[in-house]
C-alpha atoms as a PDB file:
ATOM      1  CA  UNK A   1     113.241 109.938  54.169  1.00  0.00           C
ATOM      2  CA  UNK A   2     112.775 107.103  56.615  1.00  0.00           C
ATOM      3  CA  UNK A   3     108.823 106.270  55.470  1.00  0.00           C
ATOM      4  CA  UNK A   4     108.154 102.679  56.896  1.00  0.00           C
ATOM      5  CA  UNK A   5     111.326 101.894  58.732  1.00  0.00           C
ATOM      6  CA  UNK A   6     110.472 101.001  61.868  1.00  0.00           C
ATOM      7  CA  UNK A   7     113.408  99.157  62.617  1.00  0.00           C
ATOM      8  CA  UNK A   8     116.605 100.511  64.859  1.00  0.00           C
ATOM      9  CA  UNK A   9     119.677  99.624  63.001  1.00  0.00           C
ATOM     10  CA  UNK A  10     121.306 101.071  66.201  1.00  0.00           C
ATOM     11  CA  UNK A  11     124.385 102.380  63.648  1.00  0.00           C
ATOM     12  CA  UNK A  12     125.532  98.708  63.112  1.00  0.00           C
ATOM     13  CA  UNK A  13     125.635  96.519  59.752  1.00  0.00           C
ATOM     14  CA  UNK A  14     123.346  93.695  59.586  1.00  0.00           C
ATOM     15  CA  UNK A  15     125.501  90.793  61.101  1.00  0.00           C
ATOM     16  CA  UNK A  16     126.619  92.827  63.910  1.00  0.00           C
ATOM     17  CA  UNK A  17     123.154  94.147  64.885  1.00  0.00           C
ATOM     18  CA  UNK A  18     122.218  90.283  65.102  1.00  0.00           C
ATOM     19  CA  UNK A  19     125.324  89.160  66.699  1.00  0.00           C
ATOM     20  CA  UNK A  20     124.857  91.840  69.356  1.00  0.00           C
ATOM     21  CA  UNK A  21     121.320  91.248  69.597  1.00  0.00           C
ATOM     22  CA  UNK A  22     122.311  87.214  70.395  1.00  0.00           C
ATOM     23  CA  UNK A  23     124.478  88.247  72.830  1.00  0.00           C
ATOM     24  CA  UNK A  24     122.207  90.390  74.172  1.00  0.00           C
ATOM     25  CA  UNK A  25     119.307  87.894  74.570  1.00  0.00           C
ATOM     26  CA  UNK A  26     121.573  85.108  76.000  1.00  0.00           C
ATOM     27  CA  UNK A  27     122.798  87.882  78.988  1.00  0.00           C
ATOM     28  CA  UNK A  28     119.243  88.470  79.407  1.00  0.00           C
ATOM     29  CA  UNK A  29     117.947  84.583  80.047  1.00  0.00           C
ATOM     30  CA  UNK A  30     120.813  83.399  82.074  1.00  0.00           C
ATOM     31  CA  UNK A  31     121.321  87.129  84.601  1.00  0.00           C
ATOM     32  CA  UNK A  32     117.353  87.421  84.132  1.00  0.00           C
ATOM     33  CA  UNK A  33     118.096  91.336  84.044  1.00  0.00           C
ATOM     34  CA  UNK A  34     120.501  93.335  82.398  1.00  0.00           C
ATOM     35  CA  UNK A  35     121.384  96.955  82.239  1.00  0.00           C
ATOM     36  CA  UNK A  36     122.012  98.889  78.773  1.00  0.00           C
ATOM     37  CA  UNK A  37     120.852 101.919  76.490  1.00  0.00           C
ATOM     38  CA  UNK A  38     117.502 102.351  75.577  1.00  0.00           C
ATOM     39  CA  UNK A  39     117.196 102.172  72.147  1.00  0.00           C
ATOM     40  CA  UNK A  40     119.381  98.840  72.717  1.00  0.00           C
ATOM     41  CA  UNK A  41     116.770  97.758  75.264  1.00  0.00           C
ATOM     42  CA  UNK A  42     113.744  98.295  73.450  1.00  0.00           C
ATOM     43  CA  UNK A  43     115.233  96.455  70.126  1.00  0.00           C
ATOM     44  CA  UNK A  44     116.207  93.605  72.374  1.00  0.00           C
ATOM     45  CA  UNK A  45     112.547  93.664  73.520  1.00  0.00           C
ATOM     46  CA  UNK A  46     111.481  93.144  69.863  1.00  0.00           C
ATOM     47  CA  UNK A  47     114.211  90.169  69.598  1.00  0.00           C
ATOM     48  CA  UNK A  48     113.508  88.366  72.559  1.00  0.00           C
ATOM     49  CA  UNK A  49     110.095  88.185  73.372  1.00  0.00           C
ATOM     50  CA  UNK A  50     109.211  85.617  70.303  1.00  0.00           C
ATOM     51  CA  UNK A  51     111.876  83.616  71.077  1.00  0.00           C
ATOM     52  CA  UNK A  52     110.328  83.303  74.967  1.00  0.00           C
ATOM     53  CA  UNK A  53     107.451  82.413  72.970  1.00  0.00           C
ATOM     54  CA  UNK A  54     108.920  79.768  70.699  1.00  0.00           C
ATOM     55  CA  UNK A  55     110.510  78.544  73.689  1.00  0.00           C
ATOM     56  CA  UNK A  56     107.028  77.409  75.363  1.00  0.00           C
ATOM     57  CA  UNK A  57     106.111  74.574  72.849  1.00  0.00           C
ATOM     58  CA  UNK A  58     109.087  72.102  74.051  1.00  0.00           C
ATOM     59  CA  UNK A  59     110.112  69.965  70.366  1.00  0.00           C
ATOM     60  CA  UNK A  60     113.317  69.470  68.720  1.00  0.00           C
ATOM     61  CA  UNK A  61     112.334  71.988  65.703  1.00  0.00           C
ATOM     62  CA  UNK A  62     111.552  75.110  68.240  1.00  0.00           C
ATOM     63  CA  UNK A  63     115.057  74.360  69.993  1.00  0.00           C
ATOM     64  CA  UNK A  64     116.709  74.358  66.949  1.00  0.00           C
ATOM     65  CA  UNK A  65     114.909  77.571  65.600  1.00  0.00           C
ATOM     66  CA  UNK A  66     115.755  79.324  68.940  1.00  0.00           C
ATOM     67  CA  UNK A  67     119.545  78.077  68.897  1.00  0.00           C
ATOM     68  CA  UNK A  68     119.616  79.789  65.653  1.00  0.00           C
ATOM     69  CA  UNK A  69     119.062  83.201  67.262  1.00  0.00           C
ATOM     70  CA  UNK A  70     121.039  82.668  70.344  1.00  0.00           C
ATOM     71  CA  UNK A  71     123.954  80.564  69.075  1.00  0.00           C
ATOM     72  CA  UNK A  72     124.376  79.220  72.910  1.00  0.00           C
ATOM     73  CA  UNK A  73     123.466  75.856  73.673  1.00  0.00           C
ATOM     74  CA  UNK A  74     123.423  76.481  77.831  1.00  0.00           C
ATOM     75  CA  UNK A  75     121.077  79.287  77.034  1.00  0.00           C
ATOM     76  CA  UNK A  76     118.517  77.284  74.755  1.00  0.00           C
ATOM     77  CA  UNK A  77     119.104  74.887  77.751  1.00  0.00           C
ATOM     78  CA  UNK A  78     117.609  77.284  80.126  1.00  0.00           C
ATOM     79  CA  UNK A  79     114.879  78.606  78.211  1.00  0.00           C
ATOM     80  CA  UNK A  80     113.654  75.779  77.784  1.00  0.00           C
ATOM     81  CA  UNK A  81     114.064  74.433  81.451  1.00  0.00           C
ATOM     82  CA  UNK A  82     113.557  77.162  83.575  1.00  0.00           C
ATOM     83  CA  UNK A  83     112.415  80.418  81.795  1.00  0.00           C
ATOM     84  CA  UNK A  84     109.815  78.369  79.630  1.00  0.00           C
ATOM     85  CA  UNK A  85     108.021  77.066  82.873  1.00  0.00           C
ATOM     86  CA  UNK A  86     108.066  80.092  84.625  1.00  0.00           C
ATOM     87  CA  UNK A  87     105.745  82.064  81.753  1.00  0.00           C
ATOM     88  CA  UNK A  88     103.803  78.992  80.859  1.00  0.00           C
ATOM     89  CA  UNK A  89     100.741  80.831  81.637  1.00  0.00           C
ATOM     90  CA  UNK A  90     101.612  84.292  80.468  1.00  0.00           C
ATOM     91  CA  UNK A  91     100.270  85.170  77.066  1.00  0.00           C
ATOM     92  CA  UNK A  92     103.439  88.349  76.172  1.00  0.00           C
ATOM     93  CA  UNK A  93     104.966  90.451  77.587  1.00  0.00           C
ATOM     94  CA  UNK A  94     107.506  89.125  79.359  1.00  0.00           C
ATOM     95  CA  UNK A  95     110.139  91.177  79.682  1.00  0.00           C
ATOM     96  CA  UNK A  96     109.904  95.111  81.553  1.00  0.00           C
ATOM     97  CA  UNK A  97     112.205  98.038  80.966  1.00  0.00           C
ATOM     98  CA  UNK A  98     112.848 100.602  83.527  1.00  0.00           C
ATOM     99  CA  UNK A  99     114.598 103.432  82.636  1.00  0.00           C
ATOM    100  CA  UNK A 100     117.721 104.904  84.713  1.00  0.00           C
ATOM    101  CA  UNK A 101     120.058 108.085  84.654  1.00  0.00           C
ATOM    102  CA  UNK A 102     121.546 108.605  82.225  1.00  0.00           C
ATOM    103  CA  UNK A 103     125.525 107.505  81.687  1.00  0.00           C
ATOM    104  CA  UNK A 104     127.696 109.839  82.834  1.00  0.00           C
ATOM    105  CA  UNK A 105     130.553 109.455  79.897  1.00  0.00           C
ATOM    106  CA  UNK A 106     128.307 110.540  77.066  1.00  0.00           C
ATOM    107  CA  UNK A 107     124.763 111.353  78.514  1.00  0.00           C
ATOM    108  CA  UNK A 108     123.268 108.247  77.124  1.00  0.00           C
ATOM    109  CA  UNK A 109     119.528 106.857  77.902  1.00  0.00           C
ATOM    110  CA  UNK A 110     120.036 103.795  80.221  1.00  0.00           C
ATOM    111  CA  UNK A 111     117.570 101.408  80.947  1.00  0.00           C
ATOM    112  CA  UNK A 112     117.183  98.137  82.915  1.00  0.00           C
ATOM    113  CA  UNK A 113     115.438  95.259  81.079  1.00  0.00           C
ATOM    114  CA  UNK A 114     114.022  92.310  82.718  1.00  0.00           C
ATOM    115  CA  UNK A 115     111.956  88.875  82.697  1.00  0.00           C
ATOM    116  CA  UNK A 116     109.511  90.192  84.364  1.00  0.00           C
ATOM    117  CA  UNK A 117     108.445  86.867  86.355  1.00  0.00           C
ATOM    118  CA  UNK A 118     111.982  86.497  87.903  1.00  0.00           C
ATOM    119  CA  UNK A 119     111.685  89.898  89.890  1.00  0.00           C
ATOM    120  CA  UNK A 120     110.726  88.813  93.383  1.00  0.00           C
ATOM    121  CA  UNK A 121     109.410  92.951  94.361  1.00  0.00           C
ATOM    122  CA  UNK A 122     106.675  93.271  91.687  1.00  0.00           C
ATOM    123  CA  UNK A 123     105.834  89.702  92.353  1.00  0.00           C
ATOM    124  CA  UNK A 124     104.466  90.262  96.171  1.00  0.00           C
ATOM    125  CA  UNK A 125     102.249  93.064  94.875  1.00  0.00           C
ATOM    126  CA  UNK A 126     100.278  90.882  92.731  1.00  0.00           C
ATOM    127  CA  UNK A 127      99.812  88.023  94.916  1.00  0.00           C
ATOM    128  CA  UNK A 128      98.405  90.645  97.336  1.00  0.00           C
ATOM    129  CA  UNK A 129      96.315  91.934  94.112  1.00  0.00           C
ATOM    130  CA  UNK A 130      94.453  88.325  93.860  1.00  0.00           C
ATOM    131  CA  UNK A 131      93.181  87.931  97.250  1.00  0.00           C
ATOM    132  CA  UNK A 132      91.352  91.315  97.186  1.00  0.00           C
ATOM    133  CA  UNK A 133      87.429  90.960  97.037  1.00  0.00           C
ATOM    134  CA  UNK A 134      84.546  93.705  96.168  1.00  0.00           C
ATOM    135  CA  UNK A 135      82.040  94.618  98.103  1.00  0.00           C
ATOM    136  CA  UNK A 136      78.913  94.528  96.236  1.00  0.00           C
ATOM    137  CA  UNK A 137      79.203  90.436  95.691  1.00  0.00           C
ATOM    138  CA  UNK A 138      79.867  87.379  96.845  1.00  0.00           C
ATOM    139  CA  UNK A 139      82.346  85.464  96.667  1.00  0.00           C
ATOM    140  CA  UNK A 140      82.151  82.627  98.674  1.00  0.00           C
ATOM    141  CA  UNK A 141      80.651  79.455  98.176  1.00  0.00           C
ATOM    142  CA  UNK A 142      77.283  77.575  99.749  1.00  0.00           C
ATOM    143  CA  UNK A 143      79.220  75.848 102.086  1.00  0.00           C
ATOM    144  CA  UNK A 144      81.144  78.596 103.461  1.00  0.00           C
ATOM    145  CA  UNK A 145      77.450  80.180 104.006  1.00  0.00           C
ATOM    146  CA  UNK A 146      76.315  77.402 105.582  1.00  0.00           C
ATOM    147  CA  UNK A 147      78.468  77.508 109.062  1.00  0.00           C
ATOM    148  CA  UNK A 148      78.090  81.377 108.738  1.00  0.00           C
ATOM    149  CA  UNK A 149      74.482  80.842 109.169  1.00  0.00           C
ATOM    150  CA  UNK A 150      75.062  78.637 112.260  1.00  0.00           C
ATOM    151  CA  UNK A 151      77.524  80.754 114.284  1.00  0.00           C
ATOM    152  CA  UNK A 152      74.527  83.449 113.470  1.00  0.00           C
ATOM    153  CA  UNK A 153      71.523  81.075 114.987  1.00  0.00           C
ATOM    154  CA  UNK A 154      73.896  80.384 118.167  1.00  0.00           C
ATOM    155  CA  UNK A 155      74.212  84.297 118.316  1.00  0.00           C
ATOM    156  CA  UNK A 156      71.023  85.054 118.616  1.00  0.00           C
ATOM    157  CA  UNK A 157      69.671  83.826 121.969  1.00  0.00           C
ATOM    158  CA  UNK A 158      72.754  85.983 123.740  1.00  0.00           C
ATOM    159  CA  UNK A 159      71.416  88.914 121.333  1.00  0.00           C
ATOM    160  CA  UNK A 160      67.993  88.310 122.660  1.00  0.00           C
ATOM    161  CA  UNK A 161      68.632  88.331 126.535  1.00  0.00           C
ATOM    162  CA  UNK A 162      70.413  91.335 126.307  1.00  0.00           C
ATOM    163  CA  UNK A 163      67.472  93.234 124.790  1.00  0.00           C
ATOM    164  CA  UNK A 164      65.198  91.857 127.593  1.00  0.00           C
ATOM    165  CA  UNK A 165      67.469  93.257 130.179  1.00  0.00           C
ATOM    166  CA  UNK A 166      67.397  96.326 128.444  1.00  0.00           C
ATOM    167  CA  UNK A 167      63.810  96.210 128.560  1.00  0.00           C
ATOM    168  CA  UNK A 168      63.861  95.274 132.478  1.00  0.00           C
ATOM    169  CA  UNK A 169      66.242  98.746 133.145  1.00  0.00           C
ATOM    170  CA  UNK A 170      63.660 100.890 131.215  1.00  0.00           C
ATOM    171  CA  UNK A 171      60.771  99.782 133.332  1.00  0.00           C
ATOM    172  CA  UNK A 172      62.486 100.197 136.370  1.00  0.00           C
ATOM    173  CA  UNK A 173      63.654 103.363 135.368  1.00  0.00           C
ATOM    174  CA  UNK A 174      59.938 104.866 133.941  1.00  0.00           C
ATOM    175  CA  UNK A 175      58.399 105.480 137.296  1.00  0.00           C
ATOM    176  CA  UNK A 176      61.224 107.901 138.597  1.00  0.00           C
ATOM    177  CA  UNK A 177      61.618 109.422 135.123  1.00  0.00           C
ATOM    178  CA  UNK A 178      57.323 110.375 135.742  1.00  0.00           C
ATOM    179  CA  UNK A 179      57.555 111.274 139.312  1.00  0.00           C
ATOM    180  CA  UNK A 180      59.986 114.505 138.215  1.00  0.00           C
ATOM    181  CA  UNK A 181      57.491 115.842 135.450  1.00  0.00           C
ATOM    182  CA  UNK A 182      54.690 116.059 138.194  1.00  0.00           C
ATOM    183  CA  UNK A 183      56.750 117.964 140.465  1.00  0.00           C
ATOM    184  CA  UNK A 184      57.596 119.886 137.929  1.00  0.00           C
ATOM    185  CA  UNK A 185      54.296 120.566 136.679  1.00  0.00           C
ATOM    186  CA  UNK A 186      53.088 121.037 140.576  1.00  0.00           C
ATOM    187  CA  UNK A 187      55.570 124.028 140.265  1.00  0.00           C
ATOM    188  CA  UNK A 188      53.968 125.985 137.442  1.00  0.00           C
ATOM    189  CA  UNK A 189      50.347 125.481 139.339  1.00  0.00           C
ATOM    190  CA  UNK A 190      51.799 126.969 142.137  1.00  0.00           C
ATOM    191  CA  UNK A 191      53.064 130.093 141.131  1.00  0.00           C
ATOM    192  CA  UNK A 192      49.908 130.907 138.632  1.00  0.00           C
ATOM    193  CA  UNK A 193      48.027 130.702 141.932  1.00  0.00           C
ATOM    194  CA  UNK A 194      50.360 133.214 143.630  1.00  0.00           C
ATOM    195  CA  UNK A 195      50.179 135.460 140.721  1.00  0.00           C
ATOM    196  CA  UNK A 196      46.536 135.336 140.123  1.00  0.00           C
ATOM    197  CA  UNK A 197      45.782 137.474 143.599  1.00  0.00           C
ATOM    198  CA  UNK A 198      48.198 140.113 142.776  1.00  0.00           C
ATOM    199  CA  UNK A 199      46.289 140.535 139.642  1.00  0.00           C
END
């Protein structure tokens, strides 16, 4: 029974799980992507990540803990330099995995797996994300308000002249708008006067 074991041996001994796993991991920070099985992906997920993390505090006791995982010294060098700044700010997850068809020789489960700040499509999206606003508040500032308020005031006069000539049309207009009703209402008087002999 297999109670508790949540760990993927991935049908390797000990030192070549972790020698793979190494190997793995240093692919992974210098191509920033890499394409392989899924189980192997999602244990290299589990191996990786803390190291990222260890990588963020910059002292002479996390490089050496890291080189002891990754057994490359260009690859602690890069961590450090370039993959540590780029997910200063990100607290996990740093690394994605998409899955893919699966390998034609033997049917297996690939995957992609990827830093996930290094992949310039996803990236657009949530700089887009950021700029969106709500409706129901506000987010800008006093002093935005402020010249808001003025282009309003300078507004208004034009606003107001327009409604006046408005006004202007509908007077001019009212007199020929009553002259038709009386006609109209001359009409009706007219013919109850015709019809009231015949009766």
């Amino acid at each position: 029974m297999r109670h508790g074991k949540k760990h993927n041996h991935l049908g390797r001994t000990t030192s070549h799980r972790k020698a793979m796993l190494a190997n793995m991991a240093s692919s992974l920070i210098k191509h920033k992507r890499i394409t392989t099985t899924l189980a192997k992906a999602k244990a290299l997920r589990v191996y990786v990540e803390p190291i990222i993390t260890k990588s963020k505090n910059d002292t002479t006791h996390s490089r050496r803990t890291v080189f002891s995982y990754l057994q490359d010294k260009e690859t602690v060098t890069e961590l450090f330099r370039d993959v540590a700044a780029k997910v200063a700010n990100r607290p996990g997850g740093y690394t994605r995995i998409i899955k893919l068809n699966n390998r034609l020789g033997d049917n297996a489960e690939m995957a992609l797996i990827e830093l996930v700040d290094y992949n310039e499509v996803y990236g657009k999206d949530t700089a887009a994300e950021e700029k969106k606003t709500t409706r129901r508040g506000r987010s800008k500032s006093k002093k935005a308000d402020a010249p808001a308020a003025e282009v309003k005031a300078e507004k208004a006069p034009k606003a107001e002249a327009v409604v006046e000539d408005a006004v202007v049309v509908e007077e001019e207009a009212a007199p020929a708008v009553e002259e038709t009703p009386a006609t109209e209402e001359a009409a009706p008087e007219a013919n109850a006067d015709e019809e009231a002999p015949k009766a």
